[in-house]
Protein backbone atom coordinates (compact mmCIF):
# COMPACT_ATOMS: atom_id res chain seq x y z
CA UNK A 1 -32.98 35.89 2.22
CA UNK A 2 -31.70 37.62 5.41
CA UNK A 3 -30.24 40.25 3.45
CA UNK A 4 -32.74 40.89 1.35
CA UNK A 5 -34.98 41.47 4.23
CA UNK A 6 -32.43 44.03 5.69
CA UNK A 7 -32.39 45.36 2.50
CA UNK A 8 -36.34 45.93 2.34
CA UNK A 9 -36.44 46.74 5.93
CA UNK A 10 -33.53 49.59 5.88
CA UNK A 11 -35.46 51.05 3.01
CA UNK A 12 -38.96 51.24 4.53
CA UNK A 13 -37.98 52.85 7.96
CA UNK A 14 -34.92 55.40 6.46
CA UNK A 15 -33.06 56.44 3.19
CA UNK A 16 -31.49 59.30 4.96
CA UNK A 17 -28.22 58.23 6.06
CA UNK A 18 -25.29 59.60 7.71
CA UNK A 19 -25.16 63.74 7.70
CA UNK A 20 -21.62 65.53 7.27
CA UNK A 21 -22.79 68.30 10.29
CA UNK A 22 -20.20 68.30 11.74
CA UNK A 23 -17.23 71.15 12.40
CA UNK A 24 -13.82 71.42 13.52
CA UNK A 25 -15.02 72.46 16.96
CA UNK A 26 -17.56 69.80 17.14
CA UNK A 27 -15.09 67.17 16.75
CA UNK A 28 -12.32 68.97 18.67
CA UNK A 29 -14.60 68.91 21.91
CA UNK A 30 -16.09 65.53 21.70
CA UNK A 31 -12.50 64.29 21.54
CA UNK A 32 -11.42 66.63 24.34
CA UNK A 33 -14.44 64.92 26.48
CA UNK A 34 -13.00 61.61 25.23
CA UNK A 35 -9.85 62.39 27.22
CA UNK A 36 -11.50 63.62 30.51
CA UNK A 37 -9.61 66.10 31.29
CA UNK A 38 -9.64 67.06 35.08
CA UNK A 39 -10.13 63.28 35.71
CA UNK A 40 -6.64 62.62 33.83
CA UNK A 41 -4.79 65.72 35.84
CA UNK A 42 -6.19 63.67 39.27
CA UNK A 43 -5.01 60.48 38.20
CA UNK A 44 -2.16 60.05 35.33
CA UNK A 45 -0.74 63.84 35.72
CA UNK A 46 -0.80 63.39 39.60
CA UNK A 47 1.21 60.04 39.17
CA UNK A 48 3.46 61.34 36.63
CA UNK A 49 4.11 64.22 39.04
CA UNK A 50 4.87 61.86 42.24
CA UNK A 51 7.15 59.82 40.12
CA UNK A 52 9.57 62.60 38.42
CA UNK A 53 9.04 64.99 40.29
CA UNK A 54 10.03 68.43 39.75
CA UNK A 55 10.85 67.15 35.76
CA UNK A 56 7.28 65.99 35.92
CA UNK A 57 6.22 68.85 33.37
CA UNK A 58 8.98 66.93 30.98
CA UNK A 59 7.67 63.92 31.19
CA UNK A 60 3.85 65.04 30.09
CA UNK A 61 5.65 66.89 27.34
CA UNK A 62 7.55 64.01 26.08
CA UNK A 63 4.25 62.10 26.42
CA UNK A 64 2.71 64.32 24.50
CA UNK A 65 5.20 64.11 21.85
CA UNK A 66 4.82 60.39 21.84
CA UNK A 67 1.22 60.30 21.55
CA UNK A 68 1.68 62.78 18.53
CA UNK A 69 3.42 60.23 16.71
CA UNK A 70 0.55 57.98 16.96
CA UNK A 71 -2.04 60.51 16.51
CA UNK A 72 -0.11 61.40 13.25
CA UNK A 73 -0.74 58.02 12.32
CA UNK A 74 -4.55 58.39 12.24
CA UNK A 75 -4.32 61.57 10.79
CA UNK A 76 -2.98 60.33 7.76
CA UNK A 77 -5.02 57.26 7.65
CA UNK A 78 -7.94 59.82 7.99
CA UNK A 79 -6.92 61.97 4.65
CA UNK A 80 -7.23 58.39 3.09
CA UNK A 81 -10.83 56.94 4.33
CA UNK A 82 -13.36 59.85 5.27
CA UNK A 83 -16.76 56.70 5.42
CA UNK A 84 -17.50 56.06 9.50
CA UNK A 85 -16.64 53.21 11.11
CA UNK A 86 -12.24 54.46 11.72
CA UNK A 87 -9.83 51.73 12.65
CA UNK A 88 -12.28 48.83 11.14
CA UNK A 89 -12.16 50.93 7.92
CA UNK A 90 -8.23 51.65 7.64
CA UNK A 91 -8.29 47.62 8.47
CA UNK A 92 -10.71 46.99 5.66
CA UNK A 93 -8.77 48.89 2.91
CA UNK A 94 -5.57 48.47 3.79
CA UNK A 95 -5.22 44.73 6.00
CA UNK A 96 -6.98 42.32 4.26
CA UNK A 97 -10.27 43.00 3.55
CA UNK A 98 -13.60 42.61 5.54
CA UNK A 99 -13.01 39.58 7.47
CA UNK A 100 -9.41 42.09 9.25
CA UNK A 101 -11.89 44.52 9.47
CA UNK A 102 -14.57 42.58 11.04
CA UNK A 103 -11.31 41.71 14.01
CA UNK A 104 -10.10 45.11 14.57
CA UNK A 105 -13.66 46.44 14.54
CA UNK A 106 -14.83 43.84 17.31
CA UNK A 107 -11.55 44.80 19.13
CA UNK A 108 -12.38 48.47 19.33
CA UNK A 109 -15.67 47.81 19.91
CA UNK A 110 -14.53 45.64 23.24
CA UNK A 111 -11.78 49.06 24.03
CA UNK A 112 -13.74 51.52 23.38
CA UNK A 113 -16.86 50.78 25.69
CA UNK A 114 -14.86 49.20 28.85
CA UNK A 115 -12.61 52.43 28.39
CA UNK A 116 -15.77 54.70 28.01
CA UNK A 117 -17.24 52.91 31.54
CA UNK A 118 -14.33 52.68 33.49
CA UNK A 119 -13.81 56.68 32.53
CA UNK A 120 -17.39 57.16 33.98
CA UNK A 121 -16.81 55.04 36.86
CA UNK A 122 -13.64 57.24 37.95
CA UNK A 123 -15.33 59.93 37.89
CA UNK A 124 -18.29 58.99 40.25
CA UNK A 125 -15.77 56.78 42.30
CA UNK A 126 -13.09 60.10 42.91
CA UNK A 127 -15.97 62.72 43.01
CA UNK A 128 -17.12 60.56 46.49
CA UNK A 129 -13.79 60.47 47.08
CA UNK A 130 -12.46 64.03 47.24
CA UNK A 131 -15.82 65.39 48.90
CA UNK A 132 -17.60 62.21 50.24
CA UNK A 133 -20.83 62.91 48.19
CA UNK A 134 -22.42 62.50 46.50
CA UNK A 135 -22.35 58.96 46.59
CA UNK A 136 -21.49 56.70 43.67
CA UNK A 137 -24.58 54.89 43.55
CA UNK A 138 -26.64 58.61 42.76
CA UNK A 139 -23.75 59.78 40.79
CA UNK A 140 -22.70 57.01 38.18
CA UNK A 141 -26.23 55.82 37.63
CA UNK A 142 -27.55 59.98 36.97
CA UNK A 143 -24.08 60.30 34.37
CA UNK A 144 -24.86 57.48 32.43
CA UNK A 145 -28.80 58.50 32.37
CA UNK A 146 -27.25 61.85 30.63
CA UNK A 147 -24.36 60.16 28.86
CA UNK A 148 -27.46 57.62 27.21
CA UNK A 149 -30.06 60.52 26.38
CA UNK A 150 -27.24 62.63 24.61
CA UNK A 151 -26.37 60.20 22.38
CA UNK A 152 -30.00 59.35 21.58
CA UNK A 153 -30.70 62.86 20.94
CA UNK A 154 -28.34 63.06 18.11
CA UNK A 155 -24.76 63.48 17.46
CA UNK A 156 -25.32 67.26 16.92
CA UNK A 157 -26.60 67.54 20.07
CA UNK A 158 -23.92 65.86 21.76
CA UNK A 159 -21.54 67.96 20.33
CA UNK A 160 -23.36 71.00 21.37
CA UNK A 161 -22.95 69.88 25.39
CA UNK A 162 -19.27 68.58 24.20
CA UNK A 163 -18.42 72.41 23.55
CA UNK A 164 -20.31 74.03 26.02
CA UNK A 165 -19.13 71.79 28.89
CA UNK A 166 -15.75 71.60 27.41
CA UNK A 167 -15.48 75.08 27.38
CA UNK A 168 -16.29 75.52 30.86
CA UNK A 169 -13.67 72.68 32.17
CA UNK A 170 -10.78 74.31 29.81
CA UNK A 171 -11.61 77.44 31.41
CA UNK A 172 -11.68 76.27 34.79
CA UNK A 173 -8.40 74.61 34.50
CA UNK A 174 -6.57 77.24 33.17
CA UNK A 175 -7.69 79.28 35.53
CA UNK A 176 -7.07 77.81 38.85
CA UNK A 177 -3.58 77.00 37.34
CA UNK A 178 -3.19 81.05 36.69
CA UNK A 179 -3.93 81.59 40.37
CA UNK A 180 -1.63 78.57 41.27
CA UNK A 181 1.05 80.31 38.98
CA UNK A 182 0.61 84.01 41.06
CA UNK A 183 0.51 82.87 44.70
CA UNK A 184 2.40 84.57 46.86
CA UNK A 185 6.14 83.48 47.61
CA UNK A 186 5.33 80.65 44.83
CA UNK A 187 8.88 79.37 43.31
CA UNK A 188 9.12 79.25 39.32
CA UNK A 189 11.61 77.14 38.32
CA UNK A 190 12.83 75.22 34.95
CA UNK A 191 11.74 71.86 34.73
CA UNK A 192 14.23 70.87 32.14
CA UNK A 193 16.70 71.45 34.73
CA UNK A 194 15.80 68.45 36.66
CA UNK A 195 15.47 66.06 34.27
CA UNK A 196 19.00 65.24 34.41
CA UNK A 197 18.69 64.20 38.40
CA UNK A 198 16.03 61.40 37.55
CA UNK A 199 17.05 57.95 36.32
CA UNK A 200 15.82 57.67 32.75
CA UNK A 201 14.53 54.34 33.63
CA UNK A 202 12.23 56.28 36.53
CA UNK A 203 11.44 59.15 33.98
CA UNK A 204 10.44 56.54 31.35
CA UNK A 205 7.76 54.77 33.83
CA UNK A 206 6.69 58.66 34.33
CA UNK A 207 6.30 59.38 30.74
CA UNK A 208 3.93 55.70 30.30
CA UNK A 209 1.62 57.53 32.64
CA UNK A 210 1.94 60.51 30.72
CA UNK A 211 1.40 58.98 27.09
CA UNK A 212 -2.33 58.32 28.94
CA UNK A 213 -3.12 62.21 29.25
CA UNK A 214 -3.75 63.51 25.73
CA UNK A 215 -6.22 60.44 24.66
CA UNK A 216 -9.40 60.63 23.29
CA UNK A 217 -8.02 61.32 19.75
CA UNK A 218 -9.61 57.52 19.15
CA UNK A 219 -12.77 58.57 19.35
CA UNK A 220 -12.46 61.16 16.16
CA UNK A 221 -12.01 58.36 13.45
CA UNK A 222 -15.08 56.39 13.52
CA UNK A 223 -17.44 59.93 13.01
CA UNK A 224 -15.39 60.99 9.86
CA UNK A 225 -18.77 60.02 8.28
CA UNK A 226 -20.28 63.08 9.88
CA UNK A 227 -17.51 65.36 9.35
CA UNK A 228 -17.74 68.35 6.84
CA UNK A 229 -14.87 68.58 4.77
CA UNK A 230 -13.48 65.36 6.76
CA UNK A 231 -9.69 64.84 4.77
CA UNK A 232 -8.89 68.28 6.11
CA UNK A 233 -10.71 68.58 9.30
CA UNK A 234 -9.99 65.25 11.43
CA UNK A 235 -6.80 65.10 10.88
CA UNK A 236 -6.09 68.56 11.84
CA UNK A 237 -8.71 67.86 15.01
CA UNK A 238 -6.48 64.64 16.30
CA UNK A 239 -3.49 67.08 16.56
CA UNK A 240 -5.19 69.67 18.34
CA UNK A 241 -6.52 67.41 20.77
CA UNK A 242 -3.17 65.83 21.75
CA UNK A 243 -1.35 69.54 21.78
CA UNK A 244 -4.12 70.86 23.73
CA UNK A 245 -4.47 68.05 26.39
CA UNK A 246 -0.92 67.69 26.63
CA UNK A 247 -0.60 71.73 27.50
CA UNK A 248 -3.27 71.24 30.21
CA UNK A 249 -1.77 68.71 31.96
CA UNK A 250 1.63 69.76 32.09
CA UNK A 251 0.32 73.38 32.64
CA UNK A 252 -1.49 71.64 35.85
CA UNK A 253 1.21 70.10 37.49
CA UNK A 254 3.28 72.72 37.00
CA UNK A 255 1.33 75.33 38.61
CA UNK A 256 0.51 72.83 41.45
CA UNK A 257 4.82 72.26 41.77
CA UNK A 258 4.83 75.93 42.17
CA UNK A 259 2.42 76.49 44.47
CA UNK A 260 3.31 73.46 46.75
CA UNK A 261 6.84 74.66 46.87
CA UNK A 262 5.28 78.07 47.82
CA UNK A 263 4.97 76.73 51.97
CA UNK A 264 7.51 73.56 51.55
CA UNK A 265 10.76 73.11 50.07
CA UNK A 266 12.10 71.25 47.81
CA UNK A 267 12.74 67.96 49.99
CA UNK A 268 9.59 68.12 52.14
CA UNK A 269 7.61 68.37 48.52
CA UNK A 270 9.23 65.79 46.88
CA UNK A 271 8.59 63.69 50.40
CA UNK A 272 4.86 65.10 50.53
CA UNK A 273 3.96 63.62 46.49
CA UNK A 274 6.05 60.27 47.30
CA UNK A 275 3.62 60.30 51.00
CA UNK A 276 0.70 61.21 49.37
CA UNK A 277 1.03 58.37 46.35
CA UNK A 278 1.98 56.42 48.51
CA UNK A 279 -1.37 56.28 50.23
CA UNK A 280 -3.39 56.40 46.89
CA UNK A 281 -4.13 60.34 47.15
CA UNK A 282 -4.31 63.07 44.62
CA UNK A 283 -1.39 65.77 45.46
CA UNK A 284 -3.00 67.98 42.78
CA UNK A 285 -6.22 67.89 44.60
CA UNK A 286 -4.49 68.27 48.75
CA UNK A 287 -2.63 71.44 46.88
CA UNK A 288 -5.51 72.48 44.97
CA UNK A 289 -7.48 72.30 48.73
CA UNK A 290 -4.67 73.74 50.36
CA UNK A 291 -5.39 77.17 48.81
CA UNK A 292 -8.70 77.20 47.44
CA UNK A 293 -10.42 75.30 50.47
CA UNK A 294 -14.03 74.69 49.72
CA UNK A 295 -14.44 76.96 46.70
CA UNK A 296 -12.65 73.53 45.27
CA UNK A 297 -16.00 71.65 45.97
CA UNK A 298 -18.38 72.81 43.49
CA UNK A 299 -15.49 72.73 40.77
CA UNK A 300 -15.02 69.07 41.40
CA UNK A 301 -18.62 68.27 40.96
CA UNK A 302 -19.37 69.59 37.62
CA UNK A 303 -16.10 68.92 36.69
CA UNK A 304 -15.94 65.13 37.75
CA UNK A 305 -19.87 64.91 36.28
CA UNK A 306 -18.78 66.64 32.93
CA UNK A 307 -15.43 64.09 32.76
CA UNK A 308 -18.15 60.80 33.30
CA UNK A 309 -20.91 62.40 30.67
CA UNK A 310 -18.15 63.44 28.20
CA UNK A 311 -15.40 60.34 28.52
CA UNK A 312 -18.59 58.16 28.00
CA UNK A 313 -20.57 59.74 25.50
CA UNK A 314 -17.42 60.10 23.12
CA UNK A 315 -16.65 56.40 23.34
CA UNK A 316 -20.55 55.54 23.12
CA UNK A 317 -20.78 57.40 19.34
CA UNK A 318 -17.29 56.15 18.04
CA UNK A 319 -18.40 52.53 18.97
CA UNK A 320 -21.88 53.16 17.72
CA UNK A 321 -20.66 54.63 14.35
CA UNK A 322 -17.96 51.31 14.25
CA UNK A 323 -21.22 49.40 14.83
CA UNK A 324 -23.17 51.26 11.88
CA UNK A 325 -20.17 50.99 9.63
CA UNK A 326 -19.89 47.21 10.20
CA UNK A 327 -23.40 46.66 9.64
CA UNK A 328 -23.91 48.90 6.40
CA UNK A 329 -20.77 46.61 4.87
CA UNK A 330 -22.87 43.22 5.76
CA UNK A 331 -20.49 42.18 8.57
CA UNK A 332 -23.48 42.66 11.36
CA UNK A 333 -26.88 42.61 10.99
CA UNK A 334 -28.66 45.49 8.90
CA UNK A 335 -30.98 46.57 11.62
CA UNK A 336 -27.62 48.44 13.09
CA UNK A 337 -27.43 50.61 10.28
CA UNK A 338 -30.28 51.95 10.39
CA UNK A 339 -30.78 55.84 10.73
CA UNK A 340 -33.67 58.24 11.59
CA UNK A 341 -34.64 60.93 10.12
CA UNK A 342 -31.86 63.07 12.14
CA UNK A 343 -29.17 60.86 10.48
CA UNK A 344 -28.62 59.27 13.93
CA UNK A 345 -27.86 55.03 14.32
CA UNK A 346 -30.18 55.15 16.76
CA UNK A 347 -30.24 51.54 17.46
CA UNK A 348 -26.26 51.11 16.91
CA UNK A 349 -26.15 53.83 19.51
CA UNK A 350 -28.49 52.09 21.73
CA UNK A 351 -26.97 49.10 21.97
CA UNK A 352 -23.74 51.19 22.62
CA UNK A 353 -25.20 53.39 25.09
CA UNK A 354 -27.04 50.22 26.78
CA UNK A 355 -23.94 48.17 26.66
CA UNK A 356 -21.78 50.77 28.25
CA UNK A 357 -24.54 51.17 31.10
CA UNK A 358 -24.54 47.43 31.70
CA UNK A 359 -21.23 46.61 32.39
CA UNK A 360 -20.56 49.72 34.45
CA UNK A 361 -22.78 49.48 36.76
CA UNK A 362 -23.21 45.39 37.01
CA UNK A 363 -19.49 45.74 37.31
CA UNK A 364 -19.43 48.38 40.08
CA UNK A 365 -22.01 46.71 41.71
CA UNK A 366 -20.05 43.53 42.61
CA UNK A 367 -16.47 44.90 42.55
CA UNK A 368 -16.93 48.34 44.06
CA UNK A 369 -16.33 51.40 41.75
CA UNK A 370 -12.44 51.42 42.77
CA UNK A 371 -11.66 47.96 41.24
CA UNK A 372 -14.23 47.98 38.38
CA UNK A 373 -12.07 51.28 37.32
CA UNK A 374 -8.88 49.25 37.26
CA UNK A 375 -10.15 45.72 35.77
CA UNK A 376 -12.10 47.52 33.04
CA UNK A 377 -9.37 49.64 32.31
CA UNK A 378 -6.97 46.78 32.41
CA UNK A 379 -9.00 44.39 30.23
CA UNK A 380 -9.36 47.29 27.66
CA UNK A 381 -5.52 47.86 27.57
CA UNK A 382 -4.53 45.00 25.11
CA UNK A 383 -7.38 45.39 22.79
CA UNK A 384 -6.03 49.23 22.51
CA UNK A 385 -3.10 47.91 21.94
CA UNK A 386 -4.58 45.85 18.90
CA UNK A 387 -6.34 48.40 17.85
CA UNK A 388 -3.64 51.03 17.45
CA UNK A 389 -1.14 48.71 16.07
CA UNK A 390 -3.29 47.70 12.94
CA UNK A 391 -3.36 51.47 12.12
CA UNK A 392 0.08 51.86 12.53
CA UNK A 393 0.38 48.84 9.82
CA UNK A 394 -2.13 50.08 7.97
CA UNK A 395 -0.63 53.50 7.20
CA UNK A 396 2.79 51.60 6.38
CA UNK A 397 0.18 49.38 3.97
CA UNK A 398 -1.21 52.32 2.63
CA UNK A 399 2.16 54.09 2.24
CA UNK A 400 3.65 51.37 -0.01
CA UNK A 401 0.81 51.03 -2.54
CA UNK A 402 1.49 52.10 -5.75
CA UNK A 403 -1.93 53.14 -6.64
CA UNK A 404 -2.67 56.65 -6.01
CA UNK A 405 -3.66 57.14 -2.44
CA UNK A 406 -6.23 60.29 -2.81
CA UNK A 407 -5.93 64.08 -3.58
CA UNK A 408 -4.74 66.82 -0.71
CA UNK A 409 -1.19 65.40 -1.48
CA UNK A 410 -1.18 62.65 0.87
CA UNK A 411 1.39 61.00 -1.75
CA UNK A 412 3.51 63.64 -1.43
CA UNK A 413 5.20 62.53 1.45
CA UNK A 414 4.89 58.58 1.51
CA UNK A 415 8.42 58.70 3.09
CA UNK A 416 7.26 60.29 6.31
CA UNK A 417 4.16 58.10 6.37
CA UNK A 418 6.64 54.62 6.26
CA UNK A 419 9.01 56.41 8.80
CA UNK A 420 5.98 57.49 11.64
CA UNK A 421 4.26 54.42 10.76
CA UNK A 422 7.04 51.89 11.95
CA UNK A 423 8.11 54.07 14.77
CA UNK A 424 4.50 54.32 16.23
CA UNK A 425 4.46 50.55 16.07
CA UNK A 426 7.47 50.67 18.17
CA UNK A 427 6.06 53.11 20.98
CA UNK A 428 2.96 51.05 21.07
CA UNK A 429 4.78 47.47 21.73
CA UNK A 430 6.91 50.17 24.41
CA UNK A 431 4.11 51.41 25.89
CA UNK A 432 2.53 47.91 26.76
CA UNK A 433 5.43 46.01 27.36
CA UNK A 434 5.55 48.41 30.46
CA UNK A 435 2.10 48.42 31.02
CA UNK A 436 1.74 44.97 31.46
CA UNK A 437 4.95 43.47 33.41
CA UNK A 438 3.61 41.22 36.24
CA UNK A 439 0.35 40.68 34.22
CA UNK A 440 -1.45 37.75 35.35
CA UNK A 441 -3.19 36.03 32.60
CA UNK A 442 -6.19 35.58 33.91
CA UNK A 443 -7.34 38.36 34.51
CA UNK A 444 -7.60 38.33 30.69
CA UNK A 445 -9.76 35.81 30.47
CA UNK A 446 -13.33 37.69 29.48
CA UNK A 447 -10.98 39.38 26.61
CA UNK A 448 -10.12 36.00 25.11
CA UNK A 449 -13.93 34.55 25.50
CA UNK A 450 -15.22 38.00 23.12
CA UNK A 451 -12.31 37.47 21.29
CA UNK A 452 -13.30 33.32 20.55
CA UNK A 453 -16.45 34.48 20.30
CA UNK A 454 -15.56 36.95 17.18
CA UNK A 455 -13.58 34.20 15.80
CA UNK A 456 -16.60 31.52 15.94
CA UNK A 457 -18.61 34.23 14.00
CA UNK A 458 -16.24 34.76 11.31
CA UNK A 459 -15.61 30.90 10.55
CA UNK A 460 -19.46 30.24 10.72
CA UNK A 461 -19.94 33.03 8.76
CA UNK A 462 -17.50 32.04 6.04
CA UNK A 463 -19.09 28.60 6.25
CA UNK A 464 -22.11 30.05 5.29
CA UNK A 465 -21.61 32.10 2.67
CA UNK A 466 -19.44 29.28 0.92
CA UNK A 467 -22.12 27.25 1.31
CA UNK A 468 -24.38 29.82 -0.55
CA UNK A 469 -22.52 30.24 -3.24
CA UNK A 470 -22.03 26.84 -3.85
CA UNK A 471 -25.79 25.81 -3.41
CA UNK A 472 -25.94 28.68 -5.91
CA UNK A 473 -23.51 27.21 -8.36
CA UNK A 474 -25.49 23.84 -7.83
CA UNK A 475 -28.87 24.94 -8.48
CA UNK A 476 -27.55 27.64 -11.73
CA UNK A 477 -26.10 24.15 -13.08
CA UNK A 478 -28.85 21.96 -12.85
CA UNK A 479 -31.36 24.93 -14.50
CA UNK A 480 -28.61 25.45 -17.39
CA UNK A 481 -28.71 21.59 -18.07
C-alpha cells in the first residue's frame, strides 16, 4: 500500500528524473571544493611540514600516491556502475545485494555529512583565528545559508560557483607560492635529499597527514547519475583531483620551506615549525604573514568562506544523490526520490542540506567550533573507513566475476583491478590503524547508536516484507481453493 502510494505520488509531482548535465570540469571542481583546498594546506600540509620537515614535500607526494591507489579503486568501480547513489551502488552489485547496500549507504551517509560540517566549521573556526573576525557565529551560520541555497538551486548551479570559486582559489595558491618561490635570498633545495635523515617511522606519521590532502574524490561517485558520458568522465575526474590536490599542497609547503629558510637557517626553521606546532599554529600562514603582511587578509577570507561553501556543498549533493538512489531502489521512503522539474532531489537535498546545518551549528554551539571540528571529524573517521573498504572489496568482487563486466575494456585488465583492489584494502586498515591508536571508545558512541539504529531498520524491514509475502501466499491460497 505504502509503495503504491509512492508510486502514485512520484508520478503526479515529477517524471523527469535525474539529468546527465554534467562535464568533466563540473565534476573536477565540485570534487576540488570537496577537498578544501587552502583549509587542507593550513591544517594537514602545515602538520605534515612540522613533522618531516624539509622532506615534507615527499611525504605529500607519497600521500598522494597512496590516495591514487584508492582513488583508482573508484575509478574502476565507476566504469562499472554509472546510476547515482556511488559506494551504496558498487555495494549493491557487487556485496550482497540491497540489504549491503542499504549498510554502506547509511555509513556514507553518517561520513559524508559530519565530514562536510566539520570542513565548514574549520573554516569559520581558523578564518577567526588567523584575523580575529569575523567571528564564527556570523561566519559559519552565513556559509551554510550559501552552502544550503546552492544546493537547492540545482546541481548545475552548484557546479557553476564550484568552477568559478575554484578557479579563483587554484589561482591564488599558485600564485602566492610563485612569489614564495622568487623571494629574494630564498634557498631551493631537493627534498628527496632529506628524506633519508627522517626516521621512516616519523615520515610514515607525516605521510597519514598527507594521505588527508587530495580528498574529496568521494564526493564524485554518488553524481555519476548526472554525468555525461559518466564510464569515461569520473573516472578520469577522481585522478585529476588527487594529482591536482596533491601538486598544490606539496607545491605550498615547498614554497613556504623556501621562503622561511630565506631569513632563518636550517636549524632555527626546523625549531620555528616544531615551536609553532607545538602551540597549535599554522607555519604556512606566520610565513605567508611574514612577507605578504596584510595583503594576506582578504585572501584568507574568501578563501576560508569558499573552503566552508565548497567542502560542504560537495558532501551535501553526494549524500543527497546516496539518499535519492536509496530511495528510488525502495530502501527509503519514495518521497526522497523525488525530482523537480530541474532534475534536482530537492527534498533528498534538503534533508542533506538541513541535516548538515543542524549538527554543525548545534554542535559548535555547545562544544565551541575548535572541538566540534575534531569530534565530528573523528566520529566520521571509521565510517570512512567502512566506506572505502567495501569499494576496495567490491572492485576485487567485481574483478573475479566471470560475467562480462561492461564495454570500454574494463575486462581487459582484471589482473590490475585484483592487485589495486587488495592493496588499497591494505592502506586503508594502515591508514586507520594509525589514525586511531589511543582511541577511546566512547567517544564512538553516537556512531554505534546510527549504526543500531540502521540495523533495527533492516531487521524490521525484513520482518515486514516476509510477512507480506507470506500474508500474500496465504490469501492467493485460500482464493485458489
Amino acid at each position: 500500500m505504502n509503495n503504491h502510494v509512492n508510486n502514485n505520488l512520484r508520478s503526479s509531482v515529477s517524471e523527469v528524473g535525474l539529468r546527465r548535465v554534467l562535464g568533466f570540469w563540473d565534476v573536477f571542481f565540485a570534487s576540488l571544493g570537496g577537498q578544501s583546498p587552502f583549509l587542507s594546506d593550513l591544517t594537514y600540509a602545515s602538520a605534515t611540514l612540522a613533522i618531516a620537515g624539509l622532506a615534507g614535500p615527499v611525504a605529500i607526494i607519497i600521500g598522494t600516491l597512496i590516495a591514487f591507489i584508492n582513488g583508482f579503486v573508484v575509478a574502476r568501480l565507476s566504469k562499472r556502475v554509472t546510476e547515482a547513489g556511488g559506494y551504496y551502488k558498487y555495494a549493491t552489485k557487487y556485496l550482497g545485494g540491497k540489504s549491503t547496500g542499504f549498510f554502506i549507504g547509511w555509513n556514507y551517509l553518517f561520513y559524508a555529512i559530519l565530514y562536510g560540517a566539520a570542513y565548514v566549521i574549520g573554516a569559520s573556526y581558523l578564518a577567526q583565528w588567523i584575523l580575529g573576525i569575523p567571528p564564527w557565529q556570523i561566519s559559519l551560520p552565513i556559509s551554510l545559508a550559501t552552502m544550503t541555497i546552492l544546493a537547492y538551486l540545482g546541481i548545475r548551479i552548484s557546479a557553476r560557483y564550484a568552477i568559478f570559486a575554484g578557479s579563483l582559489e587554484m589561482a591564488a595558491l599558485i600564485l602566492i607560492s610563485m612569489a614564495l618561490l622568487l623571494i629574494p635570498h630564498g634557498i631551493l633545495f631537493n627534498p628527496f635529499a632529506y628524506a633519508s635523515s627522517v626516521p621512516l617511522s616519523t615520515l610514515m606519521v607525516a605521510v597519514v597527514y598527507a594521505i588527508a590532502i587530495p580528498t574529496g574524490y568521494g564526493t564524485i561517485a554518488p553524481l555519476s547519475g548526472e554525468v555525461k558520458r559518466a564510464r569515461e568522465t569520473i573516472s578520469r575526474a577522481v585522478e585529476a583531483v588527487i594529482i591536482t590536490g596533491g601538486a598544490l599542497a606539496a607545491l605550498a609547503i615547498y614554497s613556504t620551506a623556501v621562503a622561511g629558510l630565506s631569513y632563518m637557517n636550517i636549524h632555527e626553521f626546523i625549531r620555528f615549525l616544531n615551536e609553532a606546532t607545538g602551540k597549535g599554529l599554522s607555519p604556512v600562514v606566520i610565513v605567508l604573514h611574514h612577507f605578504l603582511g596584510v595583503l594576506l587578509d582578504p585572501i584568507v577570507i574568501f578563501a576560508m568562506f569558499n573552503d566552508g561553501v565548497l567542502g560542504a556543498l560537495a558532501y551535501v549533493l553526494a549524500s543527497s544523490r546516496t539518499l535519492y538512489a536509496m530511495a528510488d531502489d525502495g530502501q527509503l521512503p519514495g518521497l526522497l526520490s523525488l525530482v523537480n522539474s530541474k532534475g534536482n532531489p530537492v527534498i533528498s537535498v534538503l534533508i542533506s542540506a538541513l541535516a548538515l546545518d543542524a549538527i554543525a551549528l548545534v554542535i559548535t554551539y555547545l562544544l565551541g567550533p575548535f572541538n566540534a571540528f575534531l569530534l565530528l571529524g573523528f566520529l566520521s573517521m571509521l565510517a570512512n573507513l567502512i566506506v572505502h573498504l567495501s569499494a576496495n572489496f567490491a572492485l576485487l568482487r567485481a574483478a573475479t566475476m566471470r560475467i562480462k563486466a561492461v564495454l570500454y575494456g574494463v575486462d581487459t585488465i582484471r589482473w590490475l583491478d585484483k592487485v589495486v583492489s587488495v592493496a588499497a584494502a591494505l592502506i586503508t586498515i594502515f591508514t586507520a590503524t594509525e589514525s586511531v591508536l589511543g582511541i577511546n571508545i566512547i567517544e564512538l558512541t553516537p556512531y554505534f547508536v546510527v549504526l543500531a539504529i540502521a540495523v533495527v531498520y533492516l531487521v524490521i524491514r525484513a520482518l515486514v516484507i516476509r510477512g507480506t509475502f507470506s500474508g500474500s501466499r496465504i490469501h492467493n491460497y485460500k482464493m485458489a481453493r
